[in-house]
PDB file of N, CA and C in Angstrom:
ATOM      1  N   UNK A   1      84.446 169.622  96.857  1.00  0.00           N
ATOM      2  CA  UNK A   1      84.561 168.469  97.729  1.00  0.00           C
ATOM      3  C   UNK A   1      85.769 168.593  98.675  1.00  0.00           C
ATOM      4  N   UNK A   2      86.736 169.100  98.421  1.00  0.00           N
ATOM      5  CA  UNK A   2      88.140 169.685  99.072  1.00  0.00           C
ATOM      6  C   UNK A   2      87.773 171.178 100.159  1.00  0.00           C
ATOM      7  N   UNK A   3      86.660 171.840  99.931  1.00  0.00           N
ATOM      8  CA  UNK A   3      86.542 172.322 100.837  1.00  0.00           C
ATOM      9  C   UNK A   3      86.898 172.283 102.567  1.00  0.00           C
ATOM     10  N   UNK A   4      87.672 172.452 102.855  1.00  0.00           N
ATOM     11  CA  UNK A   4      87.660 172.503 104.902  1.00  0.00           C
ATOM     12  C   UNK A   4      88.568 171.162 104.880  1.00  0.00           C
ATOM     13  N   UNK A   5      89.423 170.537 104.178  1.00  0.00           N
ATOM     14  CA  UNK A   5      90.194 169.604 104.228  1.00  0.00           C
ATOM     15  C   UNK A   5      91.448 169.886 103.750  1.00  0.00           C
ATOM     16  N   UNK A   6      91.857 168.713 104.487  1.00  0.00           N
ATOM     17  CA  UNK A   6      93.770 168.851 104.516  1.00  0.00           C
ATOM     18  C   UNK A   6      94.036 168.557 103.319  1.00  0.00           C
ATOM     19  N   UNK A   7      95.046 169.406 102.637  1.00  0.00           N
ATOM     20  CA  UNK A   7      95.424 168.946 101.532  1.00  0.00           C
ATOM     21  C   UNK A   7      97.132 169.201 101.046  1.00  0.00           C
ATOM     22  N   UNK A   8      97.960 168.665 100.100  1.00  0.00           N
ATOM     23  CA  UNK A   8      99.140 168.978 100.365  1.00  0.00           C
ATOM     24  C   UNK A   8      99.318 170.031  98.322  1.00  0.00           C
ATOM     25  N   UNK A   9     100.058 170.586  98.512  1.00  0.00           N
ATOM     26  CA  UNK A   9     100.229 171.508  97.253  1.00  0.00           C
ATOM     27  C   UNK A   9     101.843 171.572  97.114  1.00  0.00           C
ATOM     28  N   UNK A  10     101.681 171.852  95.779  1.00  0.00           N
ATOM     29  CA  UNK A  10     103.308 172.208  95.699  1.00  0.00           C
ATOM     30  C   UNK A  10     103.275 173.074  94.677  1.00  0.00           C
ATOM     31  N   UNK A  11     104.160 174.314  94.884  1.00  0.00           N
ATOM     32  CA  UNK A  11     104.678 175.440  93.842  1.00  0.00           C
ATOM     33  C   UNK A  11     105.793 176.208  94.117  1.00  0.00           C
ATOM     34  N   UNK A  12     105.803 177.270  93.400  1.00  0.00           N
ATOM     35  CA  UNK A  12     106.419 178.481  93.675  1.00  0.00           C
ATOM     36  C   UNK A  12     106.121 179.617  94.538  1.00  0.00           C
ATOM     37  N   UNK A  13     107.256 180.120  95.390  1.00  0.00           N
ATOM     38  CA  UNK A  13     106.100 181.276  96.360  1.00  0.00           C
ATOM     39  C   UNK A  13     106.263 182.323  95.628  1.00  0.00           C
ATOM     40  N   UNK A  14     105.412 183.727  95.446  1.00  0.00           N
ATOM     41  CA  UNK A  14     105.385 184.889  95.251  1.00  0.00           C
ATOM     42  C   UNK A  14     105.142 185.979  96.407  1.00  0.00           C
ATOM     43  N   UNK A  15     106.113 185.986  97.217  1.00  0.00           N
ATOM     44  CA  UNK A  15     105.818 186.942  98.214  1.00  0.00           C
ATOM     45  C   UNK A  15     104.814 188.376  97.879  1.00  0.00           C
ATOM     46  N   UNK A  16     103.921 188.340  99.233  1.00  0.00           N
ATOM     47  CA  UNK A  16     103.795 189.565  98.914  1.00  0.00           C
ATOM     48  C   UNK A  16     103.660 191.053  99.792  1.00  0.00           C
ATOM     49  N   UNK A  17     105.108 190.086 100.822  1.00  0.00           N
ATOM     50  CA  UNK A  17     104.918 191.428 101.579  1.00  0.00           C
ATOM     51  C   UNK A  17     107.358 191.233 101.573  1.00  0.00           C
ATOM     52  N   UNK A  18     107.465 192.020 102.093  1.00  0.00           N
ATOM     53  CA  UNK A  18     108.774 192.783 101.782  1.00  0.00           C
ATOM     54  C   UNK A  18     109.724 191.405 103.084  1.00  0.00           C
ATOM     55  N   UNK A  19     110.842 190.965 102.701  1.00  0.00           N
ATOM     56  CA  UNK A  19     111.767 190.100 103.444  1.00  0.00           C
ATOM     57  C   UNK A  19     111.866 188.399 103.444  1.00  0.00           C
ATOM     58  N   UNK A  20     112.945 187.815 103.614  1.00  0.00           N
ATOM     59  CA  UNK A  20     113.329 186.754 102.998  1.00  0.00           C
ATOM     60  C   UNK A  20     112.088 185.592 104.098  1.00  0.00           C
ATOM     61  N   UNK A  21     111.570 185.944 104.632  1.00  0.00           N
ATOM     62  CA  UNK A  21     110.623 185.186 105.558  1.00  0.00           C
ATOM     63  C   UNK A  21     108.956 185.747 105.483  1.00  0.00           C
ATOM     64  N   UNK A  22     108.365 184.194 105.227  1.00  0.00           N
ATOM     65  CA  UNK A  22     106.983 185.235 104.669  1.00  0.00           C
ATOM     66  C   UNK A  22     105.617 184.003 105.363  1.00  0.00           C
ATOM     67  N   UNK A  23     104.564 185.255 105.448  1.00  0.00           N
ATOM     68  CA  UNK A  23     103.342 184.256 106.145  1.00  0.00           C
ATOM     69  C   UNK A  23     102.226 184.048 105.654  1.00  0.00           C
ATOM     70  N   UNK A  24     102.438 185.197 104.589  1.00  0.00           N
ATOM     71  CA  UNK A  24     101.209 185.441 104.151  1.00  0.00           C
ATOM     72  C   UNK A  24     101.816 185.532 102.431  1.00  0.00           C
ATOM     73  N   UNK A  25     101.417 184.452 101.433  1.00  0.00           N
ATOM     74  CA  UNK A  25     102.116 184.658 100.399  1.00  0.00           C
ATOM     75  C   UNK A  25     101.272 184.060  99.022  1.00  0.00           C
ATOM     76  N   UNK A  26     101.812 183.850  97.513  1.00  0.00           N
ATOM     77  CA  UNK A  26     100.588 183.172  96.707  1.00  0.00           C
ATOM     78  C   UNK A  26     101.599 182.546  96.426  1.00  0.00           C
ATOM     79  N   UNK A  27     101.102 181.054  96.328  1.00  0.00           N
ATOM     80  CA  UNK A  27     101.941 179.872  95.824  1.00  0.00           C
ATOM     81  C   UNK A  27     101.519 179.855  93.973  1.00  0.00           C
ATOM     82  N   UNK A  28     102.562 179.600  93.216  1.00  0.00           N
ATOM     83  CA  UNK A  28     102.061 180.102  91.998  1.00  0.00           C
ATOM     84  C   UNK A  28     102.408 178.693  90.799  1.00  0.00           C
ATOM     85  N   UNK A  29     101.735 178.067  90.364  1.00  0.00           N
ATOM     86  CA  UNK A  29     102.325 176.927  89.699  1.00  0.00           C
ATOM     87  C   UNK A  29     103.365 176.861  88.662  1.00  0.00           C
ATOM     88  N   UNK A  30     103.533 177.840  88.135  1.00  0.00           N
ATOM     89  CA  UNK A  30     104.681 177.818  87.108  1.00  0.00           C
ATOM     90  C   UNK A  30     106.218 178.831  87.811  1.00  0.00           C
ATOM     91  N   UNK A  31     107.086 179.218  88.099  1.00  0.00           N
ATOM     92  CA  UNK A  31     108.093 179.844  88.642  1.00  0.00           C
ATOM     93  C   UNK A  31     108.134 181.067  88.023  1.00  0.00           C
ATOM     94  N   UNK A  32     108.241 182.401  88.178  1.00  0.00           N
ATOM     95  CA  UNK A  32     107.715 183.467  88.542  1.00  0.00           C
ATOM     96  C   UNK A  32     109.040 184.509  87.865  1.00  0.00           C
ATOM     97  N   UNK A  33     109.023 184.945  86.328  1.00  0.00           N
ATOM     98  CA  UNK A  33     109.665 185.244  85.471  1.00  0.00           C
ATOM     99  C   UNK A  33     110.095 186.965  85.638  1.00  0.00           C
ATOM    100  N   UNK A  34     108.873 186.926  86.812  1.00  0.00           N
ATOM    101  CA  UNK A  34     109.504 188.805  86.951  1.00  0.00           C
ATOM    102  C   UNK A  34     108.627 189.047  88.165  1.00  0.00           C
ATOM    103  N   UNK A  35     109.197 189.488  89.215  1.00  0.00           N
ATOM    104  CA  UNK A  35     108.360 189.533  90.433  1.00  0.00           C
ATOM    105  C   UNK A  35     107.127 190.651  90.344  1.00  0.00           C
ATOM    106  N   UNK A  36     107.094 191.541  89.172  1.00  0.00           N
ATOM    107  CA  UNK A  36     106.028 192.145  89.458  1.00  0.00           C
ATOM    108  C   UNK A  36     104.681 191.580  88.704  1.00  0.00           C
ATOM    109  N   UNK A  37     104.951 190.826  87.997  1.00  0.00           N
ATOM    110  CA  UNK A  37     103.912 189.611  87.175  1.00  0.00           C
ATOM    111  C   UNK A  37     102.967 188.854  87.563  1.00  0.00           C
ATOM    112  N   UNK A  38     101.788 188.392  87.977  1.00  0.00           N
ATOM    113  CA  UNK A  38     100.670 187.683  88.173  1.00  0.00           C
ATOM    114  C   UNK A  38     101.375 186.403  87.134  1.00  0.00           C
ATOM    115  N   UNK A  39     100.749 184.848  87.528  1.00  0.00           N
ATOM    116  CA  UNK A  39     100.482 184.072  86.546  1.00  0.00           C
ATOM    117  C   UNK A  39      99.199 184.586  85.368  1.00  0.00           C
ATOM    118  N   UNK A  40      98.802 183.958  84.508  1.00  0.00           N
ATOM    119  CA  UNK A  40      97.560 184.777  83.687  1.00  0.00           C
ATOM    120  C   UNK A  40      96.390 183.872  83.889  1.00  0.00           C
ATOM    121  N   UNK A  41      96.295 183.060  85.066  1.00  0.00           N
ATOM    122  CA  UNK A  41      94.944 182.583  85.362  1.00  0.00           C
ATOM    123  C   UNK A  41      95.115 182.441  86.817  1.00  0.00           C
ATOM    124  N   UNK A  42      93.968 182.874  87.744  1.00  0.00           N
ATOM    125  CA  UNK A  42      93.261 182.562  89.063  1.00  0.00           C
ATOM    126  C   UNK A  42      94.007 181.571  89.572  1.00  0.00           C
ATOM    127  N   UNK A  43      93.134 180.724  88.710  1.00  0.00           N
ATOM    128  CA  UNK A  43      92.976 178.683  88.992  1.00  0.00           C
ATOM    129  C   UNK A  43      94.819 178.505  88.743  1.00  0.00           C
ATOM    130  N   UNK A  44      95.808 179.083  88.576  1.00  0.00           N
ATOM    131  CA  UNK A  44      97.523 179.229  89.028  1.00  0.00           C
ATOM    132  C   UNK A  44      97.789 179.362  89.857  1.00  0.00           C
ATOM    133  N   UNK A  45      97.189 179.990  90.988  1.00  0.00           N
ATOM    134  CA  UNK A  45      97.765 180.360  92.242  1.00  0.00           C
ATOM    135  C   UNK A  45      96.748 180.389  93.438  1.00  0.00           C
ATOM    136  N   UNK A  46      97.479 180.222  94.423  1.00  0.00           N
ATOM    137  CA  UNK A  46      96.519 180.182  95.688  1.00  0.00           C
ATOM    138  C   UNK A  46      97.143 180.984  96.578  1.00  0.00           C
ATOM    139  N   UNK A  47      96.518 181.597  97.247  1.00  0.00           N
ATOM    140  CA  UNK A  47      96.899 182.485  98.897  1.00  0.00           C
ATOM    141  C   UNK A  47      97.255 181.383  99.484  1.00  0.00           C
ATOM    142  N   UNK A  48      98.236 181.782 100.281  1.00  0.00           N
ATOM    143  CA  UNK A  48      98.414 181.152 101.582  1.00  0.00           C
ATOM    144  C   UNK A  48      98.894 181.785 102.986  1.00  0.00           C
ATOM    145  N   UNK A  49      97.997 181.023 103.836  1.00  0.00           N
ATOM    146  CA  UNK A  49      98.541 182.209 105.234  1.00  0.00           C
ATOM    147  C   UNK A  49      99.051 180.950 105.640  1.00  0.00           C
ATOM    148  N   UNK A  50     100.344 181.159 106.294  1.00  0.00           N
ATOM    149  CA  UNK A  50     101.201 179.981 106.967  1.00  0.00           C
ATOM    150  C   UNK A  50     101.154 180.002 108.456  1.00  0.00           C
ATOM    151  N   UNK A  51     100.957 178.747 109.296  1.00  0.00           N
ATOM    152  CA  UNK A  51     101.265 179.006 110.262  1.00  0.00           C
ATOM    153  C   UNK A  51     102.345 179.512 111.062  1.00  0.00           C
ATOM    154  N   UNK A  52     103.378 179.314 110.951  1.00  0.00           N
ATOM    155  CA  UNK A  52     104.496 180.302 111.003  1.00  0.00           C
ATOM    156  C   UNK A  52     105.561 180.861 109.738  1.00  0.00           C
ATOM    157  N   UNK A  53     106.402 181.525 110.418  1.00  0.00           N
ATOM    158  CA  UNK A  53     107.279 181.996 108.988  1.00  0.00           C
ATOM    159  C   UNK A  53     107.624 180.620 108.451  1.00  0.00           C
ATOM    160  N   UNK A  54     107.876 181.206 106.830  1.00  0.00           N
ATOM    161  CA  UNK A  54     108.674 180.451 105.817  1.00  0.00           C
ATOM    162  C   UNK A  54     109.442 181.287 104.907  1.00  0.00           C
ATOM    163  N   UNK A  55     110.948 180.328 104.977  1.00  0.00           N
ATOM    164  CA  UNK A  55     111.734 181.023 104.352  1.00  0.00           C
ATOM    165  C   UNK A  55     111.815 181.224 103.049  1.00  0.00           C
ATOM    166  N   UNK A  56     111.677 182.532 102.109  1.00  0.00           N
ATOM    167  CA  UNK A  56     111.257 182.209 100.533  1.00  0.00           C
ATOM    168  C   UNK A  56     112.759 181.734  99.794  1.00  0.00           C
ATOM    169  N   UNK A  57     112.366 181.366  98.806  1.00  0.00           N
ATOM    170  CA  UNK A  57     113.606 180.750  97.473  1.00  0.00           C
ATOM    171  C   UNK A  57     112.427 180.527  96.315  1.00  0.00           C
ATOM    172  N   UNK A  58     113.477 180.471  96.029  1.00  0.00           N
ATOM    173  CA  UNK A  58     112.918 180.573  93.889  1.00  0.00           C
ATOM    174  C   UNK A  58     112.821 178.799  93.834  1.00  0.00           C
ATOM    175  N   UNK A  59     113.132 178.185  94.776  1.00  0.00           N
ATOM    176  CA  UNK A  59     112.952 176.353  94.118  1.00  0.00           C
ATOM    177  C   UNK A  59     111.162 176.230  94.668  1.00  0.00           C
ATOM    178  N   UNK A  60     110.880 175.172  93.982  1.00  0.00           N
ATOM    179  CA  UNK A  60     109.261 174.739  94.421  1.00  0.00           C
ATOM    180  C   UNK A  60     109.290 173.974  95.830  1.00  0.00           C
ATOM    181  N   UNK A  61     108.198 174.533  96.705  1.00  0.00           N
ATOM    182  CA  UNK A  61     107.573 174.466  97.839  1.00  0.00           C
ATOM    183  C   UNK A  61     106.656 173.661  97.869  1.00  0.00           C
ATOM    184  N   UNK A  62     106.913 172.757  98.609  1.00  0.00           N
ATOM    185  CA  UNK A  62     104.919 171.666  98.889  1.00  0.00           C
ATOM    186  C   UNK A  62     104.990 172.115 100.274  1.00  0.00           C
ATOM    187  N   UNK A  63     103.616 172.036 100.555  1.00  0.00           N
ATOM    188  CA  UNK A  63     102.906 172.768 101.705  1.00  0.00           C
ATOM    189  C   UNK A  63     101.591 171.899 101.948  1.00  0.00           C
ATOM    190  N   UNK A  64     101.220 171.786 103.324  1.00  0.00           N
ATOM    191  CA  UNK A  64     100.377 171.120 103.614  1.00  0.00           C
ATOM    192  C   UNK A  64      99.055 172.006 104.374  1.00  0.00           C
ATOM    193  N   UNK A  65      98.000 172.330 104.388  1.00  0.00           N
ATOM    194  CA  UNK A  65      96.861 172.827 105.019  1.00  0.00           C
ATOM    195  C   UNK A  65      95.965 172.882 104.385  1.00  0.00           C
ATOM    196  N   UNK A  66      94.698 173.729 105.126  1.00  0.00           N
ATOM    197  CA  UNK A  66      93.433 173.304 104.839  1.00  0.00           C
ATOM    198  C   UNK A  66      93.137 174.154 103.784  1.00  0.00           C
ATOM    199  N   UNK A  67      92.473 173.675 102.539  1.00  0.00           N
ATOM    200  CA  UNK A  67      91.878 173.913 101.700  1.00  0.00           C
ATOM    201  C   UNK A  67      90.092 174.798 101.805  1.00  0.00           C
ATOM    202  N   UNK A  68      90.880 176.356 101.534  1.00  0.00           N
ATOM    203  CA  UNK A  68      89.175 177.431 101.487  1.00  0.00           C
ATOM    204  C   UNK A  68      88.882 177.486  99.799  1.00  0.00           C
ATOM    205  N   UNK A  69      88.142 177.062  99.778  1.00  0.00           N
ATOM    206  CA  UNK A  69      87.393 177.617  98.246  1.00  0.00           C
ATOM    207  C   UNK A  69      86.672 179.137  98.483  1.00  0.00           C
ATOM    208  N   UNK A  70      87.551 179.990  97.821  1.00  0.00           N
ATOM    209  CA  UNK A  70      86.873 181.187  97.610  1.00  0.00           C
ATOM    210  C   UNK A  70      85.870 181.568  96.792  1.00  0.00           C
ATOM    211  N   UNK A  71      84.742 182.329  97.325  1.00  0.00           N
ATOM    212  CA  UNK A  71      83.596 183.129  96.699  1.00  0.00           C
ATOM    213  C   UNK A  71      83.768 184.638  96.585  1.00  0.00           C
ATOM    214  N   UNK A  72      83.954 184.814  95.692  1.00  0.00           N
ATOM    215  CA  UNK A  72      83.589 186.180  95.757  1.00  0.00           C
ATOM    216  C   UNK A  72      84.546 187.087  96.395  1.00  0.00           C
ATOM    217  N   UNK A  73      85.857 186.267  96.194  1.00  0.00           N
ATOM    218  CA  UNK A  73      87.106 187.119  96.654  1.00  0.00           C
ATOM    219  C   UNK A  73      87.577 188.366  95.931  1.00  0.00           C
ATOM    220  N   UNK A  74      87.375 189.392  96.547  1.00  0.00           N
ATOM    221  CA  UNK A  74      87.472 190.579  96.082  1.00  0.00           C
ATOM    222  C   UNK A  74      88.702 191.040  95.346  1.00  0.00           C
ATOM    223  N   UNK A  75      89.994 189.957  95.588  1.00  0.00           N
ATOM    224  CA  UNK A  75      91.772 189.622  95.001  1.00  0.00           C
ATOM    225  C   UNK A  75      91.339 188.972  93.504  1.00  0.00           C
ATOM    226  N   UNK A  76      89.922 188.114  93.389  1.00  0.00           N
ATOM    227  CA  UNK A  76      89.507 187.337  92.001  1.00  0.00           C
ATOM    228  C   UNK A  76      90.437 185.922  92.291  1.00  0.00           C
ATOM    229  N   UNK A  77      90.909 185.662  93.642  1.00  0.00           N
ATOM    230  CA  UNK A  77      91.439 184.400  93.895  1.00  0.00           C
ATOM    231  C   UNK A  77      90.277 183.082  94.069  1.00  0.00           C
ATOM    232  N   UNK A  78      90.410 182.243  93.368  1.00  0.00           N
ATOM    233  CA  UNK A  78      89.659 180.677  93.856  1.00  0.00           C
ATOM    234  C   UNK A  78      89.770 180.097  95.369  1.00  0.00           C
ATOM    235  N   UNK A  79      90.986 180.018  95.362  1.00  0.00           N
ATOM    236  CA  UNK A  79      91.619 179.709  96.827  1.00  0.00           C
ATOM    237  C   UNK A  79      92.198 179.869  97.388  1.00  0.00           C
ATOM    238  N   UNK A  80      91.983 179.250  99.197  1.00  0.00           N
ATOM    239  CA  UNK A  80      93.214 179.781  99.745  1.00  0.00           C
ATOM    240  C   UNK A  80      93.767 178.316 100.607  1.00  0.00           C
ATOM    241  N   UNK A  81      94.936 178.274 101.017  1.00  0.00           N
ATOM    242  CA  UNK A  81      95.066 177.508 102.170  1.00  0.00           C
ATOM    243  C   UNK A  81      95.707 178.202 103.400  1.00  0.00           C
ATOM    244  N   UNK A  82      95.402 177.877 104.717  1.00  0.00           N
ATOM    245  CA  UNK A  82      95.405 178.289 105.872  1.00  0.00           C
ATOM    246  C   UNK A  82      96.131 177.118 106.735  1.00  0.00           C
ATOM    247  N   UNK A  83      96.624 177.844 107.725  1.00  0.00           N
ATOM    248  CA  UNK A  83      97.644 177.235 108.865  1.00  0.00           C
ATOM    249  C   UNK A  83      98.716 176.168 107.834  1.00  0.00           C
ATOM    250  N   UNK A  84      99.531 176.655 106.884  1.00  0.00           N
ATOM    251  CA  UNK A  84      99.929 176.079 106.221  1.00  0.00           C
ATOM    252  C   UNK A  84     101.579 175.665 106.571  1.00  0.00           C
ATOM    253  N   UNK A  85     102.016 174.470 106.745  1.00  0.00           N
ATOM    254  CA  UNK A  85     103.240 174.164 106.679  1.00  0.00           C
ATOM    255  C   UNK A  85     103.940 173.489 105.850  1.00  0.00           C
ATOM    256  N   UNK A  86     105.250 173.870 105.551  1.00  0.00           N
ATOM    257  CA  UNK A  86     106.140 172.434 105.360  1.00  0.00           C
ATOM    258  C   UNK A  86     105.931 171.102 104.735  1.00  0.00           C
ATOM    259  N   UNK A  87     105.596 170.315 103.631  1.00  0.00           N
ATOM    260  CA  UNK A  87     104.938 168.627 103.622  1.00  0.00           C
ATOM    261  C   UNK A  87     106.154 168.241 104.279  1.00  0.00           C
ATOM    262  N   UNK A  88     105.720 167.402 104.265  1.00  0.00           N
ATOM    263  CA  UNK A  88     107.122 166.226 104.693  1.00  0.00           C
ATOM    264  C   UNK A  88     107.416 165.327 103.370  1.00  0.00           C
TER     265      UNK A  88
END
């Protein structure tokens, strides 16, 4: 039902590309005990492509954008959110 709608999230980021500014990253619900670690379920984490940079830190992030329900994501991710910023 959340499909193609705005929605707001809050977690931890797990970068996954190299530098303190990131666009493309997995928000992870529990805080992230060793950076080379996955959470141990899917339905923990979501992709997110941001609309512009965001600066990473180890404190929890809420973020606002549109909600993709993934099929058949070849990562084994559920979801993603897109053009993602900042909540207020």
């Amino acid at each position: 039902a959340l499909d193609g709608k705005m929605v707001k999230v809050q977690g931890f980021m797990m970068p996954l590309d190299i530098g303190d500014k990131q666009r493309r990253f997995l928000l992870v619900a529990a805080p992230p005990h060793c950076s080379f670690c996955l959470p141990s379920w899917p339905d923990a984490m979501i992709e997110v492509r941001a609309r512009s940079d965001i600066r990473y830190g180890v404190d929890a992030v809420a973020l606002s954008g549109v909600l993709q329900v993934l099929k058949d994501d070849p990562a084994g991710l559920y979801s993603r959110i897109v053009v993602a910023v900042p909540a207020q």
